[in-house]
N, C-alpha and C. Protein backbone atom coordinates (compact mmCIF):
# COMPACT_ATOMS: atom_id res chain seq x y z
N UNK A 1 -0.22 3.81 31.13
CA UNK A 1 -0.56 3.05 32.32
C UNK A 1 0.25 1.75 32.31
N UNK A 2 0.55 1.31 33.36
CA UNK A 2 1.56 0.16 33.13
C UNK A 2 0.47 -1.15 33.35
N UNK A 3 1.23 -2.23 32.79
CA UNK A 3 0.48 -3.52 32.77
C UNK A 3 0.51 -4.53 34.28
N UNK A 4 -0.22 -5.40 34.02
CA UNK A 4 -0.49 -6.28 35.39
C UNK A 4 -0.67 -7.54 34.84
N UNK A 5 0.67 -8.41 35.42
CA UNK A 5 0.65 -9.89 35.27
C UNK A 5 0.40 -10.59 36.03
N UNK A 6 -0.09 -11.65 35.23
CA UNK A 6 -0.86 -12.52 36.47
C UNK A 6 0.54 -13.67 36.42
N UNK A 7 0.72 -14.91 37.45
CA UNK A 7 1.75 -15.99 36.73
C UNK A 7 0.74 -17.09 37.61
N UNK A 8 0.46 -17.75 37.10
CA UNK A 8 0.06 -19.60 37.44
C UNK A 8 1.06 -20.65 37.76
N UNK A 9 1.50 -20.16 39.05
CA UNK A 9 2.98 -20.93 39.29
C UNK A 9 2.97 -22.61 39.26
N UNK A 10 3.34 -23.27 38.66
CA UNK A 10 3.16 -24.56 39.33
C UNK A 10 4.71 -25.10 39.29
N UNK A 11 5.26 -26.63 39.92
CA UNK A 11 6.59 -27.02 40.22
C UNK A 11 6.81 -27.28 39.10
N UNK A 12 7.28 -27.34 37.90
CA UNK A 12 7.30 -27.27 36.22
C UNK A 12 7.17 -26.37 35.47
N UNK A 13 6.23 -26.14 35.35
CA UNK A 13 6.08 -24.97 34.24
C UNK A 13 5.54 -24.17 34.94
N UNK A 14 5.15 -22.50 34.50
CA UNK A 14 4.95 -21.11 34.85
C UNK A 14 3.85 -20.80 33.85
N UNK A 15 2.81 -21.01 33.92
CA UNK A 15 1.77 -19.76 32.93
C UNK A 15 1.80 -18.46 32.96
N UNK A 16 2.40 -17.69 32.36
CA UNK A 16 2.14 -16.24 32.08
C UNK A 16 1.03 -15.31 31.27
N UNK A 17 0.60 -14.29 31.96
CA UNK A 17 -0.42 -13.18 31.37
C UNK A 17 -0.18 -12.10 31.66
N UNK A 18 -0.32 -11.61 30.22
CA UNK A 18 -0.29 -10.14 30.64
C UNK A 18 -1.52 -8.76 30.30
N UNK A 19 -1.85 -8.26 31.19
CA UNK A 19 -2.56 -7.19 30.38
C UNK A 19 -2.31 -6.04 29.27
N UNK A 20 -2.73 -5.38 28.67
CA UNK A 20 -2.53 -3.88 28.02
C UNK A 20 -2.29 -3.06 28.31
N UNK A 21 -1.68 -1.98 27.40
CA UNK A 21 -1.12 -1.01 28.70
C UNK A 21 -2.52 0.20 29.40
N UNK A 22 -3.78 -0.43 28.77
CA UNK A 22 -4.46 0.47 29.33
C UNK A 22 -5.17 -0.87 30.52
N UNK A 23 -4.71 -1.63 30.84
CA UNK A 23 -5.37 -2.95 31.49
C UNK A 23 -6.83 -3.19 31.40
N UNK A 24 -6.94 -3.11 30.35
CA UNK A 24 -8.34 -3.24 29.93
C UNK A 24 -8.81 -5.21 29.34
N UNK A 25 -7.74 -5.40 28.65
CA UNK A 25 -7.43 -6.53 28.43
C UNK A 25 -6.46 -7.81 28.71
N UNK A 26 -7.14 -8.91 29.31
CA UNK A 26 -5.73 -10.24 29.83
C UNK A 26 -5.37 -10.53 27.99
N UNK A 27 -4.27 -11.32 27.93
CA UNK A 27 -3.64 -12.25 26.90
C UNK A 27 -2.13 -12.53 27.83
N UNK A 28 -2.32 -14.17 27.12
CA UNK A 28 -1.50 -15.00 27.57
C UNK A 28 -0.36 -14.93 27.22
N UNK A 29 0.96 -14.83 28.11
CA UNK A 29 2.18 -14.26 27.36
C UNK A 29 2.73 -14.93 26.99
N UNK A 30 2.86 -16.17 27.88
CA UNK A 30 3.76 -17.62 27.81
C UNK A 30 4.14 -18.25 28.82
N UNK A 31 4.43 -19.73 28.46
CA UNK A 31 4.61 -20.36 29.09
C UNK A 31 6.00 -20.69 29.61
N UNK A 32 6.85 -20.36 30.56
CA UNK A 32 7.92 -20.91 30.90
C UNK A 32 8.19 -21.88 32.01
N UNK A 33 9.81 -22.12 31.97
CA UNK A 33 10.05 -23.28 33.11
C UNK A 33 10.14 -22.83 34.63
N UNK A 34 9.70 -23.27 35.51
CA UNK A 34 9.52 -22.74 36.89
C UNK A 34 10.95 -22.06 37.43
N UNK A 35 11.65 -22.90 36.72
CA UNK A 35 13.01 -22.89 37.11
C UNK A 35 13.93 -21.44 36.45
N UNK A 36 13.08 -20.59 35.62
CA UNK A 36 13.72 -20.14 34.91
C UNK A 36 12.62 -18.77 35.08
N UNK A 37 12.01 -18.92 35.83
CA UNK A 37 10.81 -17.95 36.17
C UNK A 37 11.17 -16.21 36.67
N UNK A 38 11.92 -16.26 37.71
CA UNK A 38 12.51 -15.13 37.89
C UNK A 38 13.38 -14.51 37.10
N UNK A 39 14.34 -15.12 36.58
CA UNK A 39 15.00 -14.54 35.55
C UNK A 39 14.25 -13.84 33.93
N UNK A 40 13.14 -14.64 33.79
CA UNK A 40 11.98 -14.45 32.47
C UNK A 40 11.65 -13.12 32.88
N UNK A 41 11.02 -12.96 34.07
CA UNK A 41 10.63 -11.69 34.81
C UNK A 41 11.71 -10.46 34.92
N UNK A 42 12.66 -10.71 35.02
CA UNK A 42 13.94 -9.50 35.68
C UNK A 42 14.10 -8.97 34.06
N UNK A 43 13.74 -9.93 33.29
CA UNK A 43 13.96 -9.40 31.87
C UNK A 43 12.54 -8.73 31.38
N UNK A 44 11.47 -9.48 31.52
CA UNK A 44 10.34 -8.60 31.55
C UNK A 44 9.54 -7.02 32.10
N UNK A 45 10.44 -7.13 33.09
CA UNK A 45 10.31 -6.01 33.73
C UNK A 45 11.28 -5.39 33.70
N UNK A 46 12.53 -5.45 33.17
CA UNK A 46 13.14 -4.31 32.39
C UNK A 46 12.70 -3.68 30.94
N UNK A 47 12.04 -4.33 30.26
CA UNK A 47 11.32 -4.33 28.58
C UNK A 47 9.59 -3.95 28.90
N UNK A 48 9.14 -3.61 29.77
CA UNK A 48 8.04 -3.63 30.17
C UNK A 48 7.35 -2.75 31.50
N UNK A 49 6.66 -1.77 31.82
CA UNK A 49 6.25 -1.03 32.59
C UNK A 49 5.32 -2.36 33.39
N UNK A 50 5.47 -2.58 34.47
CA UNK A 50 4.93 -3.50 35.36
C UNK A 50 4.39 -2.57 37.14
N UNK A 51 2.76 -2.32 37.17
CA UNK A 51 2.23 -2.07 38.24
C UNK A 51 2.33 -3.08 39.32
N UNK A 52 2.09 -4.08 38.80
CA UNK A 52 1.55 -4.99 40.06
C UNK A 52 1.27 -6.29 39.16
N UNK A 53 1.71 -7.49 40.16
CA UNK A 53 2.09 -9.43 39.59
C UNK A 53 0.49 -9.75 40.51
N UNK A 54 0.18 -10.55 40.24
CA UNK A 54 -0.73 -11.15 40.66
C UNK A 54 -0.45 -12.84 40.47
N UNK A 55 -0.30 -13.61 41.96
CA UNK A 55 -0.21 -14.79 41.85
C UNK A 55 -1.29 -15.58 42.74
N UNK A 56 -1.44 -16.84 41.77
CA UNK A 56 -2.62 -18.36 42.36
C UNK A 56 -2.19 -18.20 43.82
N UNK A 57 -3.31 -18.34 44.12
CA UNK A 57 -3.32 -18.97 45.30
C UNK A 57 -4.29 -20.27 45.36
N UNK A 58 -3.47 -21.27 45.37
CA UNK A 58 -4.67 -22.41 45.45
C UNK A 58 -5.01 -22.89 47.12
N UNK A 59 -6.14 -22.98 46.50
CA UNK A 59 -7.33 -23.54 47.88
C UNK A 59 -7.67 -25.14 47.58
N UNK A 60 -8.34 -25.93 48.43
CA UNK A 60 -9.28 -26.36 48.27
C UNK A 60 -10.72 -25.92 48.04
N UNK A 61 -11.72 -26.76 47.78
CA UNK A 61 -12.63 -26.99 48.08
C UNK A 61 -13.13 -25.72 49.29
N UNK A 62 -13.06 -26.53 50.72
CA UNK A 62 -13.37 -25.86 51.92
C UNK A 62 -12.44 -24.38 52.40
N UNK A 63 -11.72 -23.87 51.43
CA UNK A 63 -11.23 -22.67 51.49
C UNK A 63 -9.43 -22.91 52.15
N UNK A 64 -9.47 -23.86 52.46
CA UNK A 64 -7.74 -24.05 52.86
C UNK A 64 -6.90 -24.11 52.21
N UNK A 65 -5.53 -24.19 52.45
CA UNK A 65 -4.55 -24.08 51.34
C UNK A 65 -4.77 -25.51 50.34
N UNK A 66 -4.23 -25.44 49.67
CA UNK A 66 -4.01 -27.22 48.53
C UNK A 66 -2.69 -27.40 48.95
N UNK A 67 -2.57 -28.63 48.77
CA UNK A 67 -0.99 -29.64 48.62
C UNK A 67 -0.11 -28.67 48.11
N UNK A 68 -0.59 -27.63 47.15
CA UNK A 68 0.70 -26.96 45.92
C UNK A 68 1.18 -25.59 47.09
N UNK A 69 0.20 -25.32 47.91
CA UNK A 69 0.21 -24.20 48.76
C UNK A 69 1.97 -23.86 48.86
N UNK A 70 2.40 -24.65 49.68
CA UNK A 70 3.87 -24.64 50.43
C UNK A 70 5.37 -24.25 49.46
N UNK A 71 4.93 -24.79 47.97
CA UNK A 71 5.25 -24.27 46.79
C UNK A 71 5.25 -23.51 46.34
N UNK A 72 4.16 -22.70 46.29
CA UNK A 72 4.40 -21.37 45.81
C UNK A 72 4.20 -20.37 46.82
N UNK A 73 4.26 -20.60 47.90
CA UNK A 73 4.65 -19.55 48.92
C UNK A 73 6.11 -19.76 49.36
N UNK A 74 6.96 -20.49 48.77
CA UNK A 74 8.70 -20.65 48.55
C UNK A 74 8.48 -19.41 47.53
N UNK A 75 8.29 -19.98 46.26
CA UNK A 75 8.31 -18.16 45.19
C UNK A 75 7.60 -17.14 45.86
N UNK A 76 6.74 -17.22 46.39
CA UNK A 76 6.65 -15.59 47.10
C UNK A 76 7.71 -15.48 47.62
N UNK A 77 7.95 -15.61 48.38
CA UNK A 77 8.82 -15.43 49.26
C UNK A 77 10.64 -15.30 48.29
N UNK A 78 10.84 -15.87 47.24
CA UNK A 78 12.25 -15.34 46.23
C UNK A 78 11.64 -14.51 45.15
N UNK A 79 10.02 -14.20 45.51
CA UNK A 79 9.59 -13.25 44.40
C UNK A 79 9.34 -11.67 45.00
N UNK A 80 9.26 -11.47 46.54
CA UNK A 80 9.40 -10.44 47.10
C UNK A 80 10.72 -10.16 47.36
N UNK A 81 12.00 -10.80 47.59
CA UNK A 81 13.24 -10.48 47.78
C UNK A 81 14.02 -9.76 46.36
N UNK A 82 13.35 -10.01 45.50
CA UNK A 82 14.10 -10.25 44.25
C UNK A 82 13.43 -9.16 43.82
N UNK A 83 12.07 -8.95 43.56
CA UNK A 83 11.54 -7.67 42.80
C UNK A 83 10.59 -7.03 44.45
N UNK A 84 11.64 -6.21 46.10
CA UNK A 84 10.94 -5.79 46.91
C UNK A 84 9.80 -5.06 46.42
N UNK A 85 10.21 -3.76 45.34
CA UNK A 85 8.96 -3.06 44.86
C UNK A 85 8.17 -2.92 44.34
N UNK A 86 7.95 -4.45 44.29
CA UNK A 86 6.55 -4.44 43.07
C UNK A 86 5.39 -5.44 43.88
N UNK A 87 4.03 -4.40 43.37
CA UNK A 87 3.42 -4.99 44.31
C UNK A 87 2.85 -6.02 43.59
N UNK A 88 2.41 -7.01 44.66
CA UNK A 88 2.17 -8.50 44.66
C UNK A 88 0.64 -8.96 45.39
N UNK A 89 -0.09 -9.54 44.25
CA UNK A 89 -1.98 -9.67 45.08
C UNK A 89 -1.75 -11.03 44.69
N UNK A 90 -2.16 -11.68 45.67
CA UNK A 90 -2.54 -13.35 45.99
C UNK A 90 -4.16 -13.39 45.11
N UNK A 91 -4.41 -14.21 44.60
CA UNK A 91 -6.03 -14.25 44.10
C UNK A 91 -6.53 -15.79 43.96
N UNK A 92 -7.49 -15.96 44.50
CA UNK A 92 -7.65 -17.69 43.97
C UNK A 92 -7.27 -18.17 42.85
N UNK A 93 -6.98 -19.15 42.75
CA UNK A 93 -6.74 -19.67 41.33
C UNK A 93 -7.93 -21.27 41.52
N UNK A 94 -8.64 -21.36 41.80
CA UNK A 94 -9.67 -22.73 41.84
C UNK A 94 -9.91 -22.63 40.68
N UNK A 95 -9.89 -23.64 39.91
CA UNK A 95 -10.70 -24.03 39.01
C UNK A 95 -9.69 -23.20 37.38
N UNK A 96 -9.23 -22.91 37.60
CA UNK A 96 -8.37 -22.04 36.33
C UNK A 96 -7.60 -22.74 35.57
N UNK A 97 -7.30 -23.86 35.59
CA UNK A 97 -6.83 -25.13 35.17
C UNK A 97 -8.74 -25.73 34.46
N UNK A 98 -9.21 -26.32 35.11
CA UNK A 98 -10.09 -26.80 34.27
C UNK A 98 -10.94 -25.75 33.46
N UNK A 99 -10.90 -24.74 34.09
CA UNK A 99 -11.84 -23.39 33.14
C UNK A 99 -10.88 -23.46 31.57
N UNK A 100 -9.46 -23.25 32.30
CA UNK A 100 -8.37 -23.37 30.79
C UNK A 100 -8.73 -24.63 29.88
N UNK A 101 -8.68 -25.79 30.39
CA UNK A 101 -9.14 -26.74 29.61
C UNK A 101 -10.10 -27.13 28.72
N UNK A 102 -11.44 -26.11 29.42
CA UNK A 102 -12.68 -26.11 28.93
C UNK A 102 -12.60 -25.08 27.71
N UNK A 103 -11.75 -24.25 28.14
CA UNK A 103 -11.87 -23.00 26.67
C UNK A 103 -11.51 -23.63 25.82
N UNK A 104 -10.51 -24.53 26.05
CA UNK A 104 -9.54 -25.27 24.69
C UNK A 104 -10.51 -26.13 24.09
N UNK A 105 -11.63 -26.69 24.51
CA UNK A 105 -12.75 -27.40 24.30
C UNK A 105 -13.50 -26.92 23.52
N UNK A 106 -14.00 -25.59 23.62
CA UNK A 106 -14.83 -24.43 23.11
C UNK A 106 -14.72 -23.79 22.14
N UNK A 107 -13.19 -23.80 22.29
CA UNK A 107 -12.82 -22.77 20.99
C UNK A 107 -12.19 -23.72 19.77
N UNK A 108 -12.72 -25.19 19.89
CA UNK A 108 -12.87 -25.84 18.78
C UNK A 108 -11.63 -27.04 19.11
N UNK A 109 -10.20 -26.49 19.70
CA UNK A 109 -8.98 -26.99 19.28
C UNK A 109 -8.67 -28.88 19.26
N UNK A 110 -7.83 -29.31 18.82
CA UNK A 110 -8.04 -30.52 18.39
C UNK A 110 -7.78 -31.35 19.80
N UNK A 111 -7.71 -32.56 20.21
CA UNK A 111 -7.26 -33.52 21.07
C UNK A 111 -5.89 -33.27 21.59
N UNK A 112 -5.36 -33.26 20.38
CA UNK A 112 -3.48 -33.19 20.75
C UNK A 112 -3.61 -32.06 21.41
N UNK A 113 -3.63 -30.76 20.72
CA UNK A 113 -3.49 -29.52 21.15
C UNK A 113 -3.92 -29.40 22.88
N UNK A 114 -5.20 -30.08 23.09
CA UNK A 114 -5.46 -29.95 24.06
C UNK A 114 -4.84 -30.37 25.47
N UNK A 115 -3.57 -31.56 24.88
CA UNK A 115 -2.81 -32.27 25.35
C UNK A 115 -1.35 -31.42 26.12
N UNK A 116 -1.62 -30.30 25.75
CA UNK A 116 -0.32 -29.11 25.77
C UNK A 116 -0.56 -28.45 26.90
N UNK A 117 -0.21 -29.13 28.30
CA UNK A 117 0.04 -28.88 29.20
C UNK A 117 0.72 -27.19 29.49
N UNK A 118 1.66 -26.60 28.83
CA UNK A 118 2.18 -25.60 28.89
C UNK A 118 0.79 -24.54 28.34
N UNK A 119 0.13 -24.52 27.27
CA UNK A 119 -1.04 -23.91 26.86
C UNK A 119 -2.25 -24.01 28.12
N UNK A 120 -2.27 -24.71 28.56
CA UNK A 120 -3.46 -24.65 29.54
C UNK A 120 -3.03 -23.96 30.68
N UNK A 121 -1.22 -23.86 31.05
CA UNK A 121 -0.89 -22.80 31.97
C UNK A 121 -1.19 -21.62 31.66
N UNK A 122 -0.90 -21.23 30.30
CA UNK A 122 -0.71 -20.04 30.14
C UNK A 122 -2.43 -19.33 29.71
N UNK A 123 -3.28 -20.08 29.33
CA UNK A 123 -4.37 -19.90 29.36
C UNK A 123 -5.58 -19.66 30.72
N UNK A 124 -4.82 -20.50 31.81
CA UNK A 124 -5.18 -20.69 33.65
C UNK A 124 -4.78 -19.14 34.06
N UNK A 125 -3.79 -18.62 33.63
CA UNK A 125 -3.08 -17.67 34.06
C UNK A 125 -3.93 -16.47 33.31
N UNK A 126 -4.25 -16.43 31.92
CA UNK A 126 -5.01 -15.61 31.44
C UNK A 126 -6.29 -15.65 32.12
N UNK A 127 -7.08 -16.63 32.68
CA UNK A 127 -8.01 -16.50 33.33
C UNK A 127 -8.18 -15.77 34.18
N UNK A 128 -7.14 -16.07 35.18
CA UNK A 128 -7.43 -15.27 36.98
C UNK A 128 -7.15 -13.91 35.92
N UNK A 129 -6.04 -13.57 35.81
CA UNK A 129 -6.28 -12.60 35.28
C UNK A 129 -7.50 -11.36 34.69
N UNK A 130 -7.74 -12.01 33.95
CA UNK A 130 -9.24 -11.16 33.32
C UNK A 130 -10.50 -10.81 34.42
N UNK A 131 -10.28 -12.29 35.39
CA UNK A 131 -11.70 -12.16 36.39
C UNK A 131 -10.86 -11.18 37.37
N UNK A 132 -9.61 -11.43 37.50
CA UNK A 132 -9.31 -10.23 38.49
C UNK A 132 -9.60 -8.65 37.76
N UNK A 133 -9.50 -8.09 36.17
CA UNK A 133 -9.86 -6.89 35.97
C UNK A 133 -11.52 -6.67 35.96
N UNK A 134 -12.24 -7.77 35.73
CA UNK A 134 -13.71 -7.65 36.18
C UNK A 134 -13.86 -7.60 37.53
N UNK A 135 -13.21 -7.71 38.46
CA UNK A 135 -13.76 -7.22 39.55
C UNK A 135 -13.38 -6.02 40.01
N UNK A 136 -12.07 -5.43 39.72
CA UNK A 136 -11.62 -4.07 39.70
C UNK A 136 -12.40 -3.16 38.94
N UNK A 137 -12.91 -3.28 37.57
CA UNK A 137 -14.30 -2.24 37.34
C UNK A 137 -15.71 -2.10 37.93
């Protein structure tokens, strides 16, 4: 069965996740530079059986787009030209940033660590992820 990545786009860095090949399970793949995002991918998905990307969609609050909106609907838009056949699900991303933060809280890790902006992408990204395969079972 092929896997399903989620990416946590933001203007800097990229959080990556990926599932198993039975998609039973998220883990966080890594973190890269925004800038360097499609190319990470064209290589990933040659080394890798890929169903379907799943990207943030941030909202507010009252359900409208956020400030970041206009941003990453530029990468949709060089992420459908670039890979036409692969399919692509928008999913909220609210709160996947502080949910990430809070795990790093939880699962003990120190101050600094927690300070690692690139880890909390790639952990935001493992999030939507997972809640997106809990709602598919």
């Amino acid at each position: 069965m092929p896997r399903i990545v989620a990416i946590d786009y933001g203007l800097k860095r990229t959080g990556i996740a990926a599932t198993d090949e039975m998609q039973m399970i998220a883990s966080g793949l890594t973190t890269v530079e925004s800038s360097t995002l499609l190319t990470f991918l064209k290589t990933y998905f040659s080394k890798e059986k890929v169903e379907k990307v799943l990207i943030g969609e941030p909202k507010q609050m009252n359900g409208l787009p956020s400030e970041s909106a206009p941003i990453i609907e530029k990468f949709v838009i060089e992420f459908t030209k670039t890979f036409p056949d692969m399919e692509l699900v928008r999913v909220d991303e609210r709160f996947t940033s502080k949910m990430a933060f809070q795990t790093m809280i939880d699962s003990g890790l120190k101050k600094k660590q927690r300070q690692n902006k690139a880890l909390i992408d790639e952990i935001a990204a493992t999030i939507m992820l997972q809640d997106y395969l809990s709602r598919k079972f």
